[in-house]
N, C-alpha and C. Protein backbone atom coordinates (compact mmCIF):
# COMPACT_ATOMS: atom_id res chain seq x y z
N UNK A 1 17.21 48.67 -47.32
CA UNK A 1 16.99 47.35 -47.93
C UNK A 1 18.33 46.80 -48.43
N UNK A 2 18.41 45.90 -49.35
CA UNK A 2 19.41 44.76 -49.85
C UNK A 2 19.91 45.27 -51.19
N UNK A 3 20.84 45.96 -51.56
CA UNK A 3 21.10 46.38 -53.47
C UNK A 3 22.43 45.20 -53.45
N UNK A 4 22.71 45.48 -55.19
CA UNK A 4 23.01 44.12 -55.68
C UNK A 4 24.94 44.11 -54.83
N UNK A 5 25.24 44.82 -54.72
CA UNK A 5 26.70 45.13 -54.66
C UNK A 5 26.76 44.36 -53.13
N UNK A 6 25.74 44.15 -51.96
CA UNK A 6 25.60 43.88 -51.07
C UNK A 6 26.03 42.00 -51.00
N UNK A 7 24.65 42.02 -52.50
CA UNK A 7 24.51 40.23 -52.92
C UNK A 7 25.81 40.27 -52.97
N UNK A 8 26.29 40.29 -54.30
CA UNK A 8 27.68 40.23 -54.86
C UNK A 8 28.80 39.89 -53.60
N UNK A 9 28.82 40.90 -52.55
CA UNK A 9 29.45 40.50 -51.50
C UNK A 9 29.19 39.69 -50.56
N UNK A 10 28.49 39.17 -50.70
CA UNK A 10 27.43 37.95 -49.71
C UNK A 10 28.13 36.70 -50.72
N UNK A 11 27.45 36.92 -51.51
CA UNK A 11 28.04 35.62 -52.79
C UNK A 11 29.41 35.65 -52.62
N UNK A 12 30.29 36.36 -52.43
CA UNK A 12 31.56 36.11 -52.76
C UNK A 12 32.38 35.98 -51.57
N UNK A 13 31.72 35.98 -50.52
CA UNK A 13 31.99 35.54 -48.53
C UNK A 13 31.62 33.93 -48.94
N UNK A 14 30.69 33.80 -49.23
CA UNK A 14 30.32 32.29 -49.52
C UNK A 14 31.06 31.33 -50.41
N UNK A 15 31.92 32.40 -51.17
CA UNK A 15 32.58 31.47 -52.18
C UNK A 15 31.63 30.93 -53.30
N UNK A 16 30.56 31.55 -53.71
CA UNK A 16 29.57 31.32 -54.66
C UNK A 16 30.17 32.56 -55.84
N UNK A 17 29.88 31.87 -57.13
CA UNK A 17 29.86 32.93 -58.42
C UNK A 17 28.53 33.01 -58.69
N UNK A 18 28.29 33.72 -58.93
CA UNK A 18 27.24 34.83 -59.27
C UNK A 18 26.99 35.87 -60.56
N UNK A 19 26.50 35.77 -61.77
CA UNK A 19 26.49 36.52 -62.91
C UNK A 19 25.67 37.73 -61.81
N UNK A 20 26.10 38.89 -63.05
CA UNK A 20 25.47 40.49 -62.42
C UNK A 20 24.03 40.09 -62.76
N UNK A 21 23.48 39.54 -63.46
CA UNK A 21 21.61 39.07 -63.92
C UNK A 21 21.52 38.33 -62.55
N UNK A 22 22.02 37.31 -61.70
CA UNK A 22 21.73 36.50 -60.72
C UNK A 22 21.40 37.40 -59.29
N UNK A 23 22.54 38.03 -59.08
CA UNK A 23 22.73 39.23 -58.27
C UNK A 23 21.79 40.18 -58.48
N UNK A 24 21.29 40.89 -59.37
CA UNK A 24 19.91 41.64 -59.72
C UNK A 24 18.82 40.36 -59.20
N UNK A 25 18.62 39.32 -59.46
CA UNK A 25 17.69 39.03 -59.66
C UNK A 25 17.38 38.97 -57.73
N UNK A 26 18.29 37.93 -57.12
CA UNK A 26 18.34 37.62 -55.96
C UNK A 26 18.30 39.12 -54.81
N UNK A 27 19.34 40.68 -55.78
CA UNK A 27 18.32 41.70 -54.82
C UNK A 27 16.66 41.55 -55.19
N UNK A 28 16.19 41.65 -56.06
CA UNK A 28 14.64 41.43 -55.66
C UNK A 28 14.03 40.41 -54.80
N UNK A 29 14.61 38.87 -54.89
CA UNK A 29 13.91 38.53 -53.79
C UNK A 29 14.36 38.26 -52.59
N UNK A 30 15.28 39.55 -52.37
CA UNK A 30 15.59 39.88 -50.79
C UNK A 30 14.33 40.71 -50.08
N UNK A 31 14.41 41.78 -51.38
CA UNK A 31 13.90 42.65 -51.06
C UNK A 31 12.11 42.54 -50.66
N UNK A 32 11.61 41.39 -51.52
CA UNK A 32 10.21 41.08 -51.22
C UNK A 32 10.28 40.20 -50.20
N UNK A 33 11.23 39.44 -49.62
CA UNK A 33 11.19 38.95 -48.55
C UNK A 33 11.60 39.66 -46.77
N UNK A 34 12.21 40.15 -47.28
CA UNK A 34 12.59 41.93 -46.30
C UNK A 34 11.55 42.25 -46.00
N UNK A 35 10.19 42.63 -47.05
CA UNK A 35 9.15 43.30 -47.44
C UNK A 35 8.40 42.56 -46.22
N UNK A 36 8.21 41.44 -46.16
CA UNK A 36 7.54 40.95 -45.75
C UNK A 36 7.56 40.53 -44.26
N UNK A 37 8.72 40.46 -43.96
CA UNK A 37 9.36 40.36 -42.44
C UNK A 37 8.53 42.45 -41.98
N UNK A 38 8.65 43.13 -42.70
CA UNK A 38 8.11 44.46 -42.31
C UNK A 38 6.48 44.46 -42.32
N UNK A 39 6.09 43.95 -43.28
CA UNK A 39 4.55 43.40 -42.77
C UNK A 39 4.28 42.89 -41.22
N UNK A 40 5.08 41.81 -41.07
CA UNK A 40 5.00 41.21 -40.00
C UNK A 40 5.25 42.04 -38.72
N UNK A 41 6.14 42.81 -38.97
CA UNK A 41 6.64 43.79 -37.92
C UNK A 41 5.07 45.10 -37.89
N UNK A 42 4.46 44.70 -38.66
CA UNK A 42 3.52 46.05 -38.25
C UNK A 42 2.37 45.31 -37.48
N UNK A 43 1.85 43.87 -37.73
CA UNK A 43 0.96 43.36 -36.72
C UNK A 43 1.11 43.55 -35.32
N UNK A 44 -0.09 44.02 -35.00
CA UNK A 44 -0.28 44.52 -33.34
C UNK A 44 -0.11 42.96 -32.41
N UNK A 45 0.96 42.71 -31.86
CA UNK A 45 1.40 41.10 -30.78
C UNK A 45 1.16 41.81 -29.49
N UNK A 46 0.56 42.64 -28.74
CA UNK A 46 0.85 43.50 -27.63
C UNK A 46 0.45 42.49 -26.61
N UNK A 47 -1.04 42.68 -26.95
CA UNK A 47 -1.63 40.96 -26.10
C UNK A 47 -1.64 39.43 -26.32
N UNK A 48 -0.68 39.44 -27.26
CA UNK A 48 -0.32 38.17 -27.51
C UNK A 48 0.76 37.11 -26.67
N UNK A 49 0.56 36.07 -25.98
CA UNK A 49 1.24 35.45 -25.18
C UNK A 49 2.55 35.28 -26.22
N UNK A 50 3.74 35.19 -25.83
CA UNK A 50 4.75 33.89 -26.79
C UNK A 50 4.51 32.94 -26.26
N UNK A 51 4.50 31.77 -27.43
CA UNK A 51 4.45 30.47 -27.39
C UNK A 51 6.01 29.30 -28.30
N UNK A 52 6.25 28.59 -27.58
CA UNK A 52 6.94 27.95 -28.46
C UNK A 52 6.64 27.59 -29.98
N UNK A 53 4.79 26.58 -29.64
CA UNK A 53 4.73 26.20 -30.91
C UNK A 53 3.41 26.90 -31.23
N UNK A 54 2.99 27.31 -32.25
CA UNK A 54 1.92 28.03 -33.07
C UNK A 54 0.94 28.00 -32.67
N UNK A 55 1.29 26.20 -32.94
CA UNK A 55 -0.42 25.59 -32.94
C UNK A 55 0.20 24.19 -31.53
N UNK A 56 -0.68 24.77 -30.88
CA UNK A 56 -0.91 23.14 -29.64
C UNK A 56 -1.42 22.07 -29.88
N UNK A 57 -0.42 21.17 -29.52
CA UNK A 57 0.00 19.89 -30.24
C UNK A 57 -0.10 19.08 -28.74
N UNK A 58 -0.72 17.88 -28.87
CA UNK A 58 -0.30 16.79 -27.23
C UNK A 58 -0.15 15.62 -28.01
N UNK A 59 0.96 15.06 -27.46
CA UNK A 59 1.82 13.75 -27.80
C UNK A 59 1.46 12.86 -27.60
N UNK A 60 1.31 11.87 -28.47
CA UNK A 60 0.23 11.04 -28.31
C UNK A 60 0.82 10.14 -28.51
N UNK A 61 1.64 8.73 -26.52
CA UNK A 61 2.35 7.73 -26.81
C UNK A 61 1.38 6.96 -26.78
N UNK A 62 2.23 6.00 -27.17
CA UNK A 62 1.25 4.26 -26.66
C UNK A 62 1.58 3.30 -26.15
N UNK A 63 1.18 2.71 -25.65
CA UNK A 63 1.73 1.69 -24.60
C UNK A 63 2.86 0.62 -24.69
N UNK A 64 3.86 0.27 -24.46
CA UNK A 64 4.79 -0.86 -24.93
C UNK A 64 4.24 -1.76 -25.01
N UNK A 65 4.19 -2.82 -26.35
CA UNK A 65 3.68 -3.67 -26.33
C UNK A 65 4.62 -5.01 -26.75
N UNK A 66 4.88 -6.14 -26.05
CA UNK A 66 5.92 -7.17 -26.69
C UNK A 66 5.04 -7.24 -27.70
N UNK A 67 6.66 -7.57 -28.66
CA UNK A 67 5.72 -8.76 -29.55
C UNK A 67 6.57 -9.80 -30.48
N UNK A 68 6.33 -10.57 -30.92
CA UNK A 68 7.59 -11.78 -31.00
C UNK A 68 8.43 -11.45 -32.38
N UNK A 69 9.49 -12.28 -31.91
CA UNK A 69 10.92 -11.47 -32.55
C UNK A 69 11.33 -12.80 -33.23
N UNK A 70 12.03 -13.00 -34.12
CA UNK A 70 12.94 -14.14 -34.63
C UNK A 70 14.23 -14.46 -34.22
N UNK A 71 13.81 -16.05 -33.83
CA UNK A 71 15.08 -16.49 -33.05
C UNK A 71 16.41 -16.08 -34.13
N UNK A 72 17.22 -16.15 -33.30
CA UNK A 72 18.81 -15.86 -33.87
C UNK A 72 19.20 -16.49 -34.98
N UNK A 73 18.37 -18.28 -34.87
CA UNK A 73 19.22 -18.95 -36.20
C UNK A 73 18.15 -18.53 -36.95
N UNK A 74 17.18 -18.69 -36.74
CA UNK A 74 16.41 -18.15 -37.90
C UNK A 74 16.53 -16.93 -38.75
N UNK A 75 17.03 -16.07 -38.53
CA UNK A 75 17.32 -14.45 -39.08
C UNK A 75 18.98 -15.44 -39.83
N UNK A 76 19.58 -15.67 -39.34
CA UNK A 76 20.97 -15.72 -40.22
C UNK A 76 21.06 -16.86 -41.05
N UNK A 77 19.90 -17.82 -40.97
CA UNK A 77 19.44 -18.89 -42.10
C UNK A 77 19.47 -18.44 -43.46
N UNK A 78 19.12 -17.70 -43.98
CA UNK A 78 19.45 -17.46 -45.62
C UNK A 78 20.58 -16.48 -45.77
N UNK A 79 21.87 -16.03 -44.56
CA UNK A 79 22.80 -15.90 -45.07
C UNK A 79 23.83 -16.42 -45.17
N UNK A 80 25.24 -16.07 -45.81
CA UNK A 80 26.57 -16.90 -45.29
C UNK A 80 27.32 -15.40 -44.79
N UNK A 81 26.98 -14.68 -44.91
CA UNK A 81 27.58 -13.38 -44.57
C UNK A 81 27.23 -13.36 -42.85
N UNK A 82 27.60 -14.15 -41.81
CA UNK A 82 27.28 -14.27 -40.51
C UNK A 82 28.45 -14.25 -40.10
N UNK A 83 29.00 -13.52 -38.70
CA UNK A 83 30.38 -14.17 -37.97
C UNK A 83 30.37 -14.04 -36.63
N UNK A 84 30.26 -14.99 -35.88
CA UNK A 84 30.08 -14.46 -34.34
C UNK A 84 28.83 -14.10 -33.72
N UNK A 85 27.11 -14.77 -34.26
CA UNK A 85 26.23 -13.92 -34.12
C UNK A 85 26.02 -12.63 -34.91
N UNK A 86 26.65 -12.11 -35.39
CA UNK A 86 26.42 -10.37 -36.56
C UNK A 86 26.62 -11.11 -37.89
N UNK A 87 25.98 -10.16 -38.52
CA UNK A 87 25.84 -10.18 -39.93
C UNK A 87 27.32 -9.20 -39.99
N UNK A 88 28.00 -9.78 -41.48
CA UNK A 88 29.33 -9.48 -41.66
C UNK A 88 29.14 -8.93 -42.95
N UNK A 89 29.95 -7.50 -42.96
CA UNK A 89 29.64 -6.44 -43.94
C UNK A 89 31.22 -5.98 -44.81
N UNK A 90 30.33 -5.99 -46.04
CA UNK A 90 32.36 -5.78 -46.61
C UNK A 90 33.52 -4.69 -45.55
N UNK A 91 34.31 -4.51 -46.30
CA UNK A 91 35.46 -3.61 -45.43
C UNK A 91 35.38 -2.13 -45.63
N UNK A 92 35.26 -1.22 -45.19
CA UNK A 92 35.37 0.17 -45.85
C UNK A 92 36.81 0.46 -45.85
């Protein structure tokens, strides 16, 4: 499993500080999460297909549909921030 001297060196590859209470704390929930990846590892998958996704899902498009747009002067009517057709945006 995961002891704290492991964290500590994980934390300190990362460039993270870490109190010795944080490092204790974070080996425990390595370790129940470890725990649990080993659960998983004991379920019988023998006859189990792999699948990408879990659960089967069908995509559900829809048809293109026009539908009316605002003429050009109309969209740049309540601004003054316009130049050339585009809306004109401060400078970065």
């Amino acid at each position: 499993m995961v002891d704290t001297e492991e964290v500590k060196q994980v934390a300190e590859n990362a460039r993270i500080k870490i109190s010795d209470e944080e490092a204790e704390d974070f080996t425990e929930d390595f370790q129940e999460i470890l725990g649990m990846f080993e659960t998983l590892d004991q379920v019988d998958t023998e006859d189990v297909e792999p699948s990408f996704h879990p659960v089967e899902t069908e995509s559900k498009q829809r048809e293109d549909q026009k539908e009316e747009t605002l003429e050009k002067e109309d969209v740049f009517q309540n601004t003054e921030n316009e130049e050339d057709g585009y809306f004109k945006g401060p400078s970065v």
